[in-house]
C-alpha atoms as a PDB file:
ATOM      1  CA  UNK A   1      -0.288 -13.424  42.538  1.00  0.00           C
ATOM      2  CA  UNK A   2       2.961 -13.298  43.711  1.00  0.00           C
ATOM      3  CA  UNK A   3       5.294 -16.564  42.949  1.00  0.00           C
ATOM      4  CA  UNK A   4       7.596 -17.605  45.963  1.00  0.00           C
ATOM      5  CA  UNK A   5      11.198 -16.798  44.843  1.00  0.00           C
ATOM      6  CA  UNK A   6      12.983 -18.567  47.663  1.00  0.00           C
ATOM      7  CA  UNK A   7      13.425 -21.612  45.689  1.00  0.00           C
ATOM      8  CA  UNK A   8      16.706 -23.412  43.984  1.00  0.00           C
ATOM      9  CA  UNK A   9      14.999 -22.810  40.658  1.00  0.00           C
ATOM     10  CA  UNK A  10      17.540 -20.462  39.534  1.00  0.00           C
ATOM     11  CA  UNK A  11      18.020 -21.708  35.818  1.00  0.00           C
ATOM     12  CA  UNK A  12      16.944 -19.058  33.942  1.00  0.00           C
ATOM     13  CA  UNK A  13      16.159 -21.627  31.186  1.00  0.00           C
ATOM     14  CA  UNK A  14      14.182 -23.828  33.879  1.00  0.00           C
ATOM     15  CA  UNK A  15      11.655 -20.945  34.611  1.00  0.00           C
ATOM     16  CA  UNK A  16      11.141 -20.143  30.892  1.00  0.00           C
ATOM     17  CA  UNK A  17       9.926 -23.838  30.325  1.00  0.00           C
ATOM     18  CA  UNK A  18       7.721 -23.894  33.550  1.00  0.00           C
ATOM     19  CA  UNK A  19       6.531 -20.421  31.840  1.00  0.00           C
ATOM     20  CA  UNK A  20       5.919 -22.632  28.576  1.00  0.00           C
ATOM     21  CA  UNK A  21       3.786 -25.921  30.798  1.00  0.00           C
ATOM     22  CA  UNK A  22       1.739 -22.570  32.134  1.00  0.00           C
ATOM     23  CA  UNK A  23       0.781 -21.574  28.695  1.00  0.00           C
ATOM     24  CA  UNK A  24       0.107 -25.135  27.742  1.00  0.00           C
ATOM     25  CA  UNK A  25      -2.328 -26.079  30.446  1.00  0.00           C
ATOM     26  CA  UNK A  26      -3.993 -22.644  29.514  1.00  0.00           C
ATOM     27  CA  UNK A  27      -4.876 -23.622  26.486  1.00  0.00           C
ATOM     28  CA  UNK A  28      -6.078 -26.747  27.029  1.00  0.00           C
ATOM     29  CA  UNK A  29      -9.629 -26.152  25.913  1.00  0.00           C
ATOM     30  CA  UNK A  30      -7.947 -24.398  22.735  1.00  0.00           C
ATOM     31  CA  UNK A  31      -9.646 -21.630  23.748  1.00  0.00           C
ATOM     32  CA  UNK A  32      -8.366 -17.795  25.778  1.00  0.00           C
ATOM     33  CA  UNK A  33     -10.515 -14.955  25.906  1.00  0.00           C
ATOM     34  CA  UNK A  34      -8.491 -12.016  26.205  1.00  0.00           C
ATOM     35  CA  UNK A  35      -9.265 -11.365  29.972  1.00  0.00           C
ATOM     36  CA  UNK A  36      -7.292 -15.010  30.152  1.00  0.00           C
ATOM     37  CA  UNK A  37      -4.661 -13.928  28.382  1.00  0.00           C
ATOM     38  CA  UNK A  38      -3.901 -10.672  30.149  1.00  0.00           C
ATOM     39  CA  UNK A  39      -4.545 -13.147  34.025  1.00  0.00           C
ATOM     40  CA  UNK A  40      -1.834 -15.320  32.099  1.00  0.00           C
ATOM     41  CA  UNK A  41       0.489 -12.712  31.607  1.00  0.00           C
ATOM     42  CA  UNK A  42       0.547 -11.359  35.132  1.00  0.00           C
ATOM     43  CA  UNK A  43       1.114 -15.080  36.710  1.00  0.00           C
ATOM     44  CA  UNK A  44       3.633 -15.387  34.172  1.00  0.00           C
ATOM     45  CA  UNK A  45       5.364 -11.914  35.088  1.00  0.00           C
ATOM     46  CA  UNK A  46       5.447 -12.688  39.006  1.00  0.00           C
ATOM     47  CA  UNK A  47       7.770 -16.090  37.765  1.00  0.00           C
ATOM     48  CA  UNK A  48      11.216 -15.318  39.297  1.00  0.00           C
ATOM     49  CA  UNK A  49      13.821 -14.906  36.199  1.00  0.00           C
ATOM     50  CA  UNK A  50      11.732 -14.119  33.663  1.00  0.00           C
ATOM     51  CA  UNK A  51      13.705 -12.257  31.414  1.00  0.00           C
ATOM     52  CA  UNK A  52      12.765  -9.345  28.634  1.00  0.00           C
ATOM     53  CA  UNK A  53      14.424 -11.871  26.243  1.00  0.00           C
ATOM     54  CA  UNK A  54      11.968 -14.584  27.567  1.00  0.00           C
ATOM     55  CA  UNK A  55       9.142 -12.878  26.423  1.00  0.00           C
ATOM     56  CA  UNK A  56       9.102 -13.333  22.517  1.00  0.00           C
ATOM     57  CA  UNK A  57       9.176 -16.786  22.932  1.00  0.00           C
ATOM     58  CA  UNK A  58       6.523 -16.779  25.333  1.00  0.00           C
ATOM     59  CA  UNK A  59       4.334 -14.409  23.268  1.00  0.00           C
ATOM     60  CA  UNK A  60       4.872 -17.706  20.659  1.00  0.00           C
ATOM     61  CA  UNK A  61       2.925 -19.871  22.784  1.00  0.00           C
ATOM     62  CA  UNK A  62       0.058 -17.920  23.736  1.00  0.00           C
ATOM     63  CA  UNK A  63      -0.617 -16.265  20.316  1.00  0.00           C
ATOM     64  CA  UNK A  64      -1.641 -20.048  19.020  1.00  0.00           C
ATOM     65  CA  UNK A  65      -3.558 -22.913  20.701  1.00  0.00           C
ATOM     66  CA  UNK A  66      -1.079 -25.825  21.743  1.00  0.00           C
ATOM     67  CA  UNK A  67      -2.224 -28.926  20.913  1.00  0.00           C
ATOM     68  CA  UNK A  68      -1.725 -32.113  23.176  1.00  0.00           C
ATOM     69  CA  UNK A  69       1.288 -33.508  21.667  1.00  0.00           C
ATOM     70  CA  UNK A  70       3.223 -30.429  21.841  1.00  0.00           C
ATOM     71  CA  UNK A  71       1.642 -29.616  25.678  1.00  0.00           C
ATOM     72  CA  UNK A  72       3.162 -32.814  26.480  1.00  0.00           C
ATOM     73  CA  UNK A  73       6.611 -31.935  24.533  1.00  0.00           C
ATOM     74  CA  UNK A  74       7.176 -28.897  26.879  1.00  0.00           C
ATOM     75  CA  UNK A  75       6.102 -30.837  30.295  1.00  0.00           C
ATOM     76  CA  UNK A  76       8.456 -33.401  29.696  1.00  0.00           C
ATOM     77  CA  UNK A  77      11.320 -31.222  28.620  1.00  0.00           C
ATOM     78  CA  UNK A  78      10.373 -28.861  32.034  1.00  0.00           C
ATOM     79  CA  UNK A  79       9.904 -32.694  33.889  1.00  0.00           C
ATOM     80  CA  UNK A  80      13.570 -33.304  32.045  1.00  0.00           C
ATOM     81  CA  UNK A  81      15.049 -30.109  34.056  1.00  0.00           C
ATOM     82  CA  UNK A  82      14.041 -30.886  37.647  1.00  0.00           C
ATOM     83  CA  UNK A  83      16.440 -30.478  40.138  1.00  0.00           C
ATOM     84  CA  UNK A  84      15.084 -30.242  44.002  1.00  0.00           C
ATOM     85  CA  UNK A  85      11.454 -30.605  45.784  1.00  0.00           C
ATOM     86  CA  UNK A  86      11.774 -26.630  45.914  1.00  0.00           C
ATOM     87  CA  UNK A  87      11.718 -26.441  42.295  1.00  0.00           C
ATOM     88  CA  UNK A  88       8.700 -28.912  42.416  1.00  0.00           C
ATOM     89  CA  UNK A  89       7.035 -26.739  44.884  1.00  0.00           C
ATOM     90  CA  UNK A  90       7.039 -23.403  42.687  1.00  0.00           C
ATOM     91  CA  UNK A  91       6.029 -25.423  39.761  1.00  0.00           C
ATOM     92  CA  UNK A  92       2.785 -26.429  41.492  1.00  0.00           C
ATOM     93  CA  UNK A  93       2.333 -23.340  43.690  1.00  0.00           C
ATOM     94  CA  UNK A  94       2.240 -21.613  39.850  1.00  0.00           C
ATOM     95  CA  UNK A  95      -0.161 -23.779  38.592  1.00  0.00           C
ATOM     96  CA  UNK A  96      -2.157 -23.457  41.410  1.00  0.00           C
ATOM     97  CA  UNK A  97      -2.405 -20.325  40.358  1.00  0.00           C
ATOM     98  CA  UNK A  98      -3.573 -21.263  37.243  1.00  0.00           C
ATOM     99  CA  UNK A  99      -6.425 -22.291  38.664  1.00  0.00           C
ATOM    100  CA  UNK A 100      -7.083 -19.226  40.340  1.00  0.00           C
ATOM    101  CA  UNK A 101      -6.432 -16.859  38.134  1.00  0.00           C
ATOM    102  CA  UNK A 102      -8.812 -13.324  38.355  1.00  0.00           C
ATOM    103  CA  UNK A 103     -10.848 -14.614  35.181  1.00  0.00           C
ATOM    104  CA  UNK A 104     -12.333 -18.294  35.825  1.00  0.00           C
ATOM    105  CA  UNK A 105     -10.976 -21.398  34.015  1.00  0.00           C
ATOM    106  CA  UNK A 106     -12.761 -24.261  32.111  1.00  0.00           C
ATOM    107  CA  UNK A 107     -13.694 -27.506  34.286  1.00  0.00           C
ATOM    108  CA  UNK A 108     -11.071 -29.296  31.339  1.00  0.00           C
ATOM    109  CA  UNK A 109      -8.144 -26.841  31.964  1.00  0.00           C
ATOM    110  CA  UNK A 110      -8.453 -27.541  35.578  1.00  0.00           C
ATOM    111  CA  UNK A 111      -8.126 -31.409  34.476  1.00  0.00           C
ATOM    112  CA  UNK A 112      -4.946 -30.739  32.100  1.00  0.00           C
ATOM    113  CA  UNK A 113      -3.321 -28.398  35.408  1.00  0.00           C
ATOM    114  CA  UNK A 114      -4.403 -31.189  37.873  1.00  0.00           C
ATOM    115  CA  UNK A 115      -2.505 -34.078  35.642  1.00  0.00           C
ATOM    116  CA  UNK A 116       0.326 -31.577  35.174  1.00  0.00           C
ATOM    117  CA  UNK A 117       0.995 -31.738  38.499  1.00  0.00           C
ATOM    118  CA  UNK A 118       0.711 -35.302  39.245  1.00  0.00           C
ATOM    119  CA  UNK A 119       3.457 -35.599  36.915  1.00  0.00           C
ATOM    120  CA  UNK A 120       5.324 -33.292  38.740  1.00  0.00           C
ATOM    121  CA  UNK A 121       5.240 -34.499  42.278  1.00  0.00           C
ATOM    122  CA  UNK A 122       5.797 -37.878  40.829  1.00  0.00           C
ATOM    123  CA  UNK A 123       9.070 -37.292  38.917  1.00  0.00           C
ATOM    124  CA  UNK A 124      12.571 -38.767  40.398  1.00  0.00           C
ATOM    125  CA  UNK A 125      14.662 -35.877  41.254  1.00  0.00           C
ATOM    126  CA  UNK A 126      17.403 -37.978  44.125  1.00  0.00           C
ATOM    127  CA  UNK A 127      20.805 -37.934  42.655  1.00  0.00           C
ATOM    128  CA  UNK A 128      20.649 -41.920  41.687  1.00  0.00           C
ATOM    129  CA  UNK A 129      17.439 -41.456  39.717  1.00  0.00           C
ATOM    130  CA  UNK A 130      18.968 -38.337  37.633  1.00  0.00           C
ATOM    131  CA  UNK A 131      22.440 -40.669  37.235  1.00  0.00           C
ATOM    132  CA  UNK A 132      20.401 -43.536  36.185  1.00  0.00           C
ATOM    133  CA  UNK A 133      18.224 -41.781  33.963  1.00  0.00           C
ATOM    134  CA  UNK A 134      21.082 -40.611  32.198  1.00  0.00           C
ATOM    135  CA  UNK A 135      21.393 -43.693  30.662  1.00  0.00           C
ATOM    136  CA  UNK A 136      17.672 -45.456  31.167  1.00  0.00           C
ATOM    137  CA  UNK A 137      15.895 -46.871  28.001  1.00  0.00           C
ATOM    138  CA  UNK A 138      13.074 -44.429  30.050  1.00  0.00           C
ATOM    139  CA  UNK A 139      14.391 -41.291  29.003  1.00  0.00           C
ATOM    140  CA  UNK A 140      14.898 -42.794  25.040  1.00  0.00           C
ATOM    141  CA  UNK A 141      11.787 -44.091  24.750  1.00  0.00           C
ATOM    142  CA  UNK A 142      10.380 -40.395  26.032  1.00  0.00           C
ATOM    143  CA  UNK A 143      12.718 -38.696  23.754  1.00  0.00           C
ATOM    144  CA  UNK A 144      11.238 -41.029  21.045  1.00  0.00           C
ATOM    145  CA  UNK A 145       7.587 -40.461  22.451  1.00  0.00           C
ATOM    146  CA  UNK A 146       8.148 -36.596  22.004  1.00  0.00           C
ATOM    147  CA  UNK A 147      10.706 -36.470  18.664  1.00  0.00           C
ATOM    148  CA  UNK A 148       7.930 -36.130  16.430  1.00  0.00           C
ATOM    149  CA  UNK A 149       5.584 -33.794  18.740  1.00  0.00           C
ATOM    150  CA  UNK A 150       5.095 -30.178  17.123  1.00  0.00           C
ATOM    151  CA  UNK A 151       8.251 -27.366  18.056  1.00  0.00           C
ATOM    152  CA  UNK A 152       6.753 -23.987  17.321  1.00  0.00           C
ATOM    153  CA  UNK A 153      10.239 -22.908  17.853  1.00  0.00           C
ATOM    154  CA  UNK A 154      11.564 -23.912  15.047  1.00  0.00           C
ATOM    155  CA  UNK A 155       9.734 -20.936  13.375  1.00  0.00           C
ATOM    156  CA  UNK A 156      10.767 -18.553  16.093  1.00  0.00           C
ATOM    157  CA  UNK A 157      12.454 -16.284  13.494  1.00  0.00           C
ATOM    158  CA  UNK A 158       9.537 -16.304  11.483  1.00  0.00           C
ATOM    159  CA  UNK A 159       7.480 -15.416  14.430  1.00  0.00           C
ATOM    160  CA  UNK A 160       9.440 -11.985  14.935  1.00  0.00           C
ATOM    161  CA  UNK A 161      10.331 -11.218  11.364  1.00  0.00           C
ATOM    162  CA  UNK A 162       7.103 -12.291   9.178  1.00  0.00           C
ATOM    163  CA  UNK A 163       4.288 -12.711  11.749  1.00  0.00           C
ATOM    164  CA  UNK A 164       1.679 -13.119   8.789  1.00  0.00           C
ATOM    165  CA  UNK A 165       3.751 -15.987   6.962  1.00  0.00           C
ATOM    166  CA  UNK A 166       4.265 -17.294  10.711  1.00  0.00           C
ATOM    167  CA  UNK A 167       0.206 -17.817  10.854  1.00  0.00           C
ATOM    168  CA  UNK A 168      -0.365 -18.713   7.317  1.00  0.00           C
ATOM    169  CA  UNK A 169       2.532 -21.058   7.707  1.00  0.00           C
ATOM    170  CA  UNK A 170       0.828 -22.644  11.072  1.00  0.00           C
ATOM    171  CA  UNK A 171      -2.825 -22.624   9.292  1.00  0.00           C
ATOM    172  CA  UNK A 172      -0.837 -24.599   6.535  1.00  0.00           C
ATOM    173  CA  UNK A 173       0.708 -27.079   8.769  1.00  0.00           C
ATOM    174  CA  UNK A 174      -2.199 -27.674  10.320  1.00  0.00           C
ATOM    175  CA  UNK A 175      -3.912 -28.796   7.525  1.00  0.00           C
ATOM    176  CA  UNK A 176      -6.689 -25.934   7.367  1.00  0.00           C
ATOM    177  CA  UNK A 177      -6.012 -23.819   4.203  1.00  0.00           C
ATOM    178  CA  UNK A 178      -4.557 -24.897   1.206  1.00  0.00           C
ATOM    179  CA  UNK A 179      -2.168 -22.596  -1.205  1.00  0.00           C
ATOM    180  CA  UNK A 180      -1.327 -23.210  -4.661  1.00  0.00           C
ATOM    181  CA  UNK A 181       2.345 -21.137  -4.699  1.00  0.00           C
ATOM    182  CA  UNK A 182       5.534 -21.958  -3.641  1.00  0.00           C
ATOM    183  CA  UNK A 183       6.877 -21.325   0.320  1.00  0.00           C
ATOM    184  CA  UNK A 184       9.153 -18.181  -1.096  1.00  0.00           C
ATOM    185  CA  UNK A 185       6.323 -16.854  -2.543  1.00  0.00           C
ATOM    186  CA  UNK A 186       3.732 -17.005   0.479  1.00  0.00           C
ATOM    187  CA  UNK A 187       6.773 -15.300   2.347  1.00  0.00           C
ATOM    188  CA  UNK A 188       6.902 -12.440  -0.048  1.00  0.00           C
ATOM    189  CA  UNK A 189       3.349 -12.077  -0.265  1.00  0.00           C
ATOM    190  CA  UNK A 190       3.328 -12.343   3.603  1.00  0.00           C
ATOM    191  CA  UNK A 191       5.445  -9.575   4.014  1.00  0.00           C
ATOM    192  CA  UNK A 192       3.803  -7.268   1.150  1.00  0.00           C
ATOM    193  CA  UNK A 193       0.425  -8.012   3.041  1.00  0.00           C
ATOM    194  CA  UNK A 194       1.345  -6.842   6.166  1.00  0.00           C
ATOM    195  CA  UNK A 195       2.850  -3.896   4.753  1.00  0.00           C
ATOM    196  CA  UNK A 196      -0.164  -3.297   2.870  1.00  0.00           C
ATOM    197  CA  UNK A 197      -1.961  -3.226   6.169  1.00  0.00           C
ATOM    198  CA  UNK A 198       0.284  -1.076   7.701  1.00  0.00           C
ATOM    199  CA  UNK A 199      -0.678   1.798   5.210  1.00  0.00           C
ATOM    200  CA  UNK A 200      -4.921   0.832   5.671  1.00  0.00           C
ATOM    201  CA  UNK A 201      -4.299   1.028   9.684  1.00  0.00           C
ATOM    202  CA  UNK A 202      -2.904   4.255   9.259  1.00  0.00           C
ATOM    203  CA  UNK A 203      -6.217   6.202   9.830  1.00  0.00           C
ATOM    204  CA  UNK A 204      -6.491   3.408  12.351  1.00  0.00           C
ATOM    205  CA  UNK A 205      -9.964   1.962  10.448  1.00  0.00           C
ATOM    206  CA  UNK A 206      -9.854  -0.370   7.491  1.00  0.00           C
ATOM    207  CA  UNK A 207     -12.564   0.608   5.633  1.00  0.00           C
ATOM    208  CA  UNK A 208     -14.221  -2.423   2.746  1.00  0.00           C
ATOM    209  CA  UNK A 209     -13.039  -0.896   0.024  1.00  0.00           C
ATOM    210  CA  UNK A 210      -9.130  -0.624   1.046  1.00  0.00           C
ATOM    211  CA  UNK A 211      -9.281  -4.440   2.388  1.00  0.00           C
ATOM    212  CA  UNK A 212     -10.901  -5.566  -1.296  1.00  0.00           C
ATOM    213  CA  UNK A 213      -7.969  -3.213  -2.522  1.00  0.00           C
ATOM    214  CA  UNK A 214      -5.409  -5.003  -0.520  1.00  0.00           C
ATOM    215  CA  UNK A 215      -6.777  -8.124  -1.958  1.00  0.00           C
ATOM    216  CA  UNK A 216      -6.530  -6.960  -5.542  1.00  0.00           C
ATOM    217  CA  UNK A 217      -3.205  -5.993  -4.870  1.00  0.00           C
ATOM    218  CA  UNK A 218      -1.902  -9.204  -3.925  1.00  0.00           C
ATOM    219  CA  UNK A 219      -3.371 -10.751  -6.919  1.00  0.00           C
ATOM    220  CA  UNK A 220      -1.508  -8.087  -8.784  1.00  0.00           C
ATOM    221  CA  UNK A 221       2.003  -9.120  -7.232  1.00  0.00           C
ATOM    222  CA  UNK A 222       1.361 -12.661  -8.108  1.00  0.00           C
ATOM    223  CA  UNK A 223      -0.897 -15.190 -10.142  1.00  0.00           C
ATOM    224  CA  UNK A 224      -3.372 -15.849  -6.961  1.00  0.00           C
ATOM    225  CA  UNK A 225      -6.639 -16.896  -6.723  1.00  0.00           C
ATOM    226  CA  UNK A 226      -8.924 -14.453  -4.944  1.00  0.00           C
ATOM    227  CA  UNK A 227      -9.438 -16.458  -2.161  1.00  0.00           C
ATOM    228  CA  UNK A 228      -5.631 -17.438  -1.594  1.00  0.00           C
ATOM    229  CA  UNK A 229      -5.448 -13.508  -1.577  1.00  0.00           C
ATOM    230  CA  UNK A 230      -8.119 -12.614   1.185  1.00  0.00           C
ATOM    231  CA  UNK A 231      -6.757 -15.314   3.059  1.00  0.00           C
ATOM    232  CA  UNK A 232      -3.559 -13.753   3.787  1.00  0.00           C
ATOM    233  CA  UNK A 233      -5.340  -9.714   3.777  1.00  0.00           C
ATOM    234  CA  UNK A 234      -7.499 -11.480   6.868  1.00  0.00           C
ATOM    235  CA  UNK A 235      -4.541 -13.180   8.415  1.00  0.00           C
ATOM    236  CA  UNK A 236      -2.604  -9.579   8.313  1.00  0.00           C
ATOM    237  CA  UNK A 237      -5.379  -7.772   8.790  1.00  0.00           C
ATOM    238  CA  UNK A 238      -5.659  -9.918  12.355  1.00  0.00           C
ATOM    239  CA  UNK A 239      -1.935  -9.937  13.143  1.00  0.00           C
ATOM    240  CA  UNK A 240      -1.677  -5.952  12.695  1.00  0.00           C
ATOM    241  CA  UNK A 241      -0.309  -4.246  15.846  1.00  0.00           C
ATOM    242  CA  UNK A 242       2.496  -3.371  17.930  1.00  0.00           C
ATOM    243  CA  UNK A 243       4.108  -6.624  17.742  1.00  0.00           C
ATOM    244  CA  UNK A 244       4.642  -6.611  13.934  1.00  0.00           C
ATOM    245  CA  UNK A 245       8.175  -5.693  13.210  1.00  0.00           C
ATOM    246  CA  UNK A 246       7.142  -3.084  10.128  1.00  0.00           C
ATOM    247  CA  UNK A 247      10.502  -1.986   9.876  1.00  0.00           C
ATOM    248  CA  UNK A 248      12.527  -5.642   9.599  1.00  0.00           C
ATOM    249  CA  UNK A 249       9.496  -6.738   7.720  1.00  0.00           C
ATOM    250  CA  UNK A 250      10.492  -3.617   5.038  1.00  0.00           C
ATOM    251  CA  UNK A 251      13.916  -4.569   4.778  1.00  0.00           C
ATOM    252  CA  UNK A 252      13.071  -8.578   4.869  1.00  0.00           C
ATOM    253  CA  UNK A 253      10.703  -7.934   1.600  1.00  0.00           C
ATOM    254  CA  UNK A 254      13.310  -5.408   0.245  1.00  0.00           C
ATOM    255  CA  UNK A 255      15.553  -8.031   0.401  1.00  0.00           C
ATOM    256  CA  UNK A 256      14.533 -10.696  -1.629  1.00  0.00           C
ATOM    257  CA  UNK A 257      12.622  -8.377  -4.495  1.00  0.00           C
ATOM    258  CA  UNK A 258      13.841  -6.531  -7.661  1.00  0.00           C
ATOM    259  CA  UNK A 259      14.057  -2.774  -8.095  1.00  0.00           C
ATOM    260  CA  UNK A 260      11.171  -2.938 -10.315  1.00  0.00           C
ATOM    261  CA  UNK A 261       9.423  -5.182  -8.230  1.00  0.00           C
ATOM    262  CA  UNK A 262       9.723  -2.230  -4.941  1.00  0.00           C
ATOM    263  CA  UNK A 263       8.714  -0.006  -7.008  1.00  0.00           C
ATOM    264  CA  UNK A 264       5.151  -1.876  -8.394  1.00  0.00           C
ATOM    265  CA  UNK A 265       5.059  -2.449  -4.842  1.00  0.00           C
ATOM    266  CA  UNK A 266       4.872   1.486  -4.046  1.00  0.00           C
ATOM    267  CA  UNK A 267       1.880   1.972  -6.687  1.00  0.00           C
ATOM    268  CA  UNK A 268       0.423  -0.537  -4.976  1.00  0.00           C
ATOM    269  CA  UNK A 269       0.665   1.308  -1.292  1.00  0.00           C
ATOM    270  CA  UNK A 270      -1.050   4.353  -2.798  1.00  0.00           C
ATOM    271  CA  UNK A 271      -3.851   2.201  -4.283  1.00  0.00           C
ATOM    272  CA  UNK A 272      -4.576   1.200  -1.000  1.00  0.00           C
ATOM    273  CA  UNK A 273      -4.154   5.033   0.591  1.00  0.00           C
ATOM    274  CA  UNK A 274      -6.339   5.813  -2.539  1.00  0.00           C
ATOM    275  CA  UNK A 275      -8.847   3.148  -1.993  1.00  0.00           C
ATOM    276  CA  UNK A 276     -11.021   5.441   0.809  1.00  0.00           C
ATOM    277  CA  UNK A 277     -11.558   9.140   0.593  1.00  0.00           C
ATOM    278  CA  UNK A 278      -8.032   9.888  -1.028  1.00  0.00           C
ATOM    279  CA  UNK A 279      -4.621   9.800   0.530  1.00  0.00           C
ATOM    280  CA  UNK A 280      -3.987  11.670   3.407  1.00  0.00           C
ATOM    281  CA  UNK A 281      -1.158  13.302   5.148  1.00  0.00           C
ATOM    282  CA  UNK A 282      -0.086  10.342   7.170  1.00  0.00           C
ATOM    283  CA  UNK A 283      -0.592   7.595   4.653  1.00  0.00           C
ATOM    284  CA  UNK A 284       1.750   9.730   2.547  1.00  0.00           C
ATOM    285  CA  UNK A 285       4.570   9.503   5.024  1.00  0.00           C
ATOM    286  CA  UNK A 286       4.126   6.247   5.944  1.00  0.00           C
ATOM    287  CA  UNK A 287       4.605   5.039   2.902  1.00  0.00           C
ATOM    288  CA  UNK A 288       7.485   7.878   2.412  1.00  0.00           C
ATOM    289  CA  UNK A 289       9.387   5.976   5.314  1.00  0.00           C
ATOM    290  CA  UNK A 290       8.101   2.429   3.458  1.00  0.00           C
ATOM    291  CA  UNK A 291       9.872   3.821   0.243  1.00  0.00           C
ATOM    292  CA  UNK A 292      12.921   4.315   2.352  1.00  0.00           C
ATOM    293  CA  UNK A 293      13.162   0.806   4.155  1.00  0.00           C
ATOM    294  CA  UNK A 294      13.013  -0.513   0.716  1.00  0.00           C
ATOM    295  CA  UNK A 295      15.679   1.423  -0.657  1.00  0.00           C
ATOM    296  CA  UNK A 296      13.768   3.522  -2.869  1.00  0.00           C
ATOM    297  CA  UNK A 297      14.893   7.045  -4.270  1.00  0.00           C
ATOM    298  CA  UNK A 298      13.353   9.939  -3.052  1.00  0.00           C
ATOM    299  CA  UNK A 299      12.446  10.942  -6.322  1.00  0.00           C
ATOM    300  CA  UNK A 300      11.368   7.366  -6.902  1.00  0.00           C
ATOM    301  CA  UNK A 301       8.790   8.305  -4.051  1.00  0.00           C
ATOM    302  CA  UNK A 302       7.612  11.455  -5.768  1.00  0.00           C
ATOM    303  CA  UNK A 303       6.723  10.154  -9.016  1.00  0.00           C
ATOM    304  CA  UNK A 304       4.721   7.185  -7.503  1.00  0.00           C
ATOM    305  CA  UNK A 305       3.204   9.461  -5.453  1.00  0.00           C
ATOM    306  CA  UNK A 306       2.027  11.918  -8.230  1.00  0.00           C
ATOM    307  CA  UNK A 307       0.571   9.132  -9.963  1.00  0.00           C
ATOM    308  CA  UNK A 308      -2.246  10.118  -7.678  1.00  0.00           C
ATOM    309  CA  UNK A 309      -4.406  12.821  -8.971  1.00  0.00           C
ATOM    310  CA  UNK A 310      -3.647  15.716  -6.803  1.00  0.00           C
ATOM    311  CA  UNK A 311      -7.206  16.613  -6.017  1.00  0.00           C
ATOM    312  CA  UNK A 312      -7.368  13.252  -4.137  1.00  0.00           C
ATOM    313  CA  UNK A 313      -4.120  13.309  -1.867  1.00  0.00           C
ATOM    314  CA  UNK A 314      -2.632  15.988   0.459  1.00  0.00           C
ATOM    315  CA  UNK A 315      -0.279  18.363  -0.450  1.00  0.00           C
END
């Protein structure tokens, strides 16, 4: 579908929250099949002004279900931004498309869209309304209605740089696990998770007996109980792919451990190579260029490395 670019909605910073009240209303059965998600996408591409930049923060939005409150947060800080009918007119012209996206929406996202754009077409945009509003008790009693509404945003950094911690963190909030360990430690063990994954993905199959090796690990690297440990191996597991940062993740855990720490952290990484039909050539140098994110020697490397009996990793 191609979005009508004539209009005055030139704020850059307008079109990404329109691009945020699009994801909303998508998940407003708290539900998108992939097929949704990729129809999403494309509407969301053909918005005029949609930045690169733009796009991590909308991949933060569709990779969870928004709730109600927070739905309602972004629509009335897009409502907040409206400046002409024209900008009105591409808001609901996009979320007509919504509706008619290539893969069929729910009967109750067609309600959310539908009430979306009521609100729309009904807010003031003539200059005395936006003067008065200013100063209305209105717009404070909506900033009050909204203050305590979830902000995903506010763990945008987590989001790029520790998307594991970023779920378990959400999962947390929302009330639907519960960990024993302090929040450092669930970042650490975040980041050694996903790192951990990186090296059982490498033959591009996680096989049972690395994933109940990841999970040993963990318990290894800290006092967990088994199931606090295959919560975060599933999370990982699930959040593996091009998105994850492996690199800034590397230097993030690198970071905050001790040398002796890295390097139980390295055993560890062949354990898991090790767990299924010995270590190959590409574990090997994926964890080689592991080692070197977290400033490890390369004779560090070696010995961990020949801790493996040579008959079960490549030369």
């Amino acid at each position: 579908m191609e979005i009508v670019s004539g209009s005055s909605m030139s704020d850059a910073g307008l079109i990404l929250s329109l691009g945020k009240v699009l994801i909303a209303a998508a998940w407003a059965d708290q539900e998108l099949t992939t097929d949704e998600i990729n129809s999403l996408k494309d509407l969301l591409f053909h918005l005029p002004q949609v930045y690169a930049a733009d796009w991590n923060t909308l991949e933060l939005y569709i990779h969870t279900p928004v709730s109600p409150a927070e739905r309602n947060r972004v629509l009335q800080d897009f409502l907040a931004q409206l400046r002409s009918q024209k900008d009105k007119d591409l808001a609901v012209e996009a979320l007509d498309g919504l509706i008619h996206l290539d893969t069929p929406i729910g009967e109750e996202q067609v309600d959310v869209i539908n009430e979306i754009k009521d609100a729309i077409r009904d807010q003031q945009i003539d200059l005395w309304s936006l003067l008065v509003n200013v100063v209305s008790s209105s717009l404070i009693r909506r900033d009050e209605a909204i203050a305590d509404a979830p902000n995903r945003e506010e763990h945008y950094e987590d989001f790029i740089k520790n998307r594991v911690y970023y779920s378990v963190k959400r999962m947390l909030d929302a009330g639907e696990v519960d960990l024993s360990f302090p929040d450092e430690r669930l970042r650490m063990l975040c980041l050694a998770g996903g790192l951990l994954t990186r090296v059982a993905h490498v033959d591009e199959n996680v096989s049972l007996e690395e994933e109940q090796a990841m999970i040993k690990a963990l318990r290894s690297i800290m006092d967990v109980s088994r199931a606090e440990a295959a919560l975060i191996v599933s999370v990982a597991l699930s959040e593996f792919g091009p998105r994850m940062d492996y690199y800034r993740m590397t230097r993030e855990l690198s970071a905050i451990t001790s040398e002796e720490e890295r390097l139980a952290f390295l055993d560890l990484l062949f354990s898991i190579a090790d767990a299924d039909e010995g270590v190959s050539h590409h574990e090997i140098e994926e964890i080689r260029a592991i080692a070197r994110g977290l400033h490890l020697t390369h004779r560090q490397f070696i010995d961990a490395k020949l801790k493996i009996p040579s008959e079960r990793r490549a030369s």
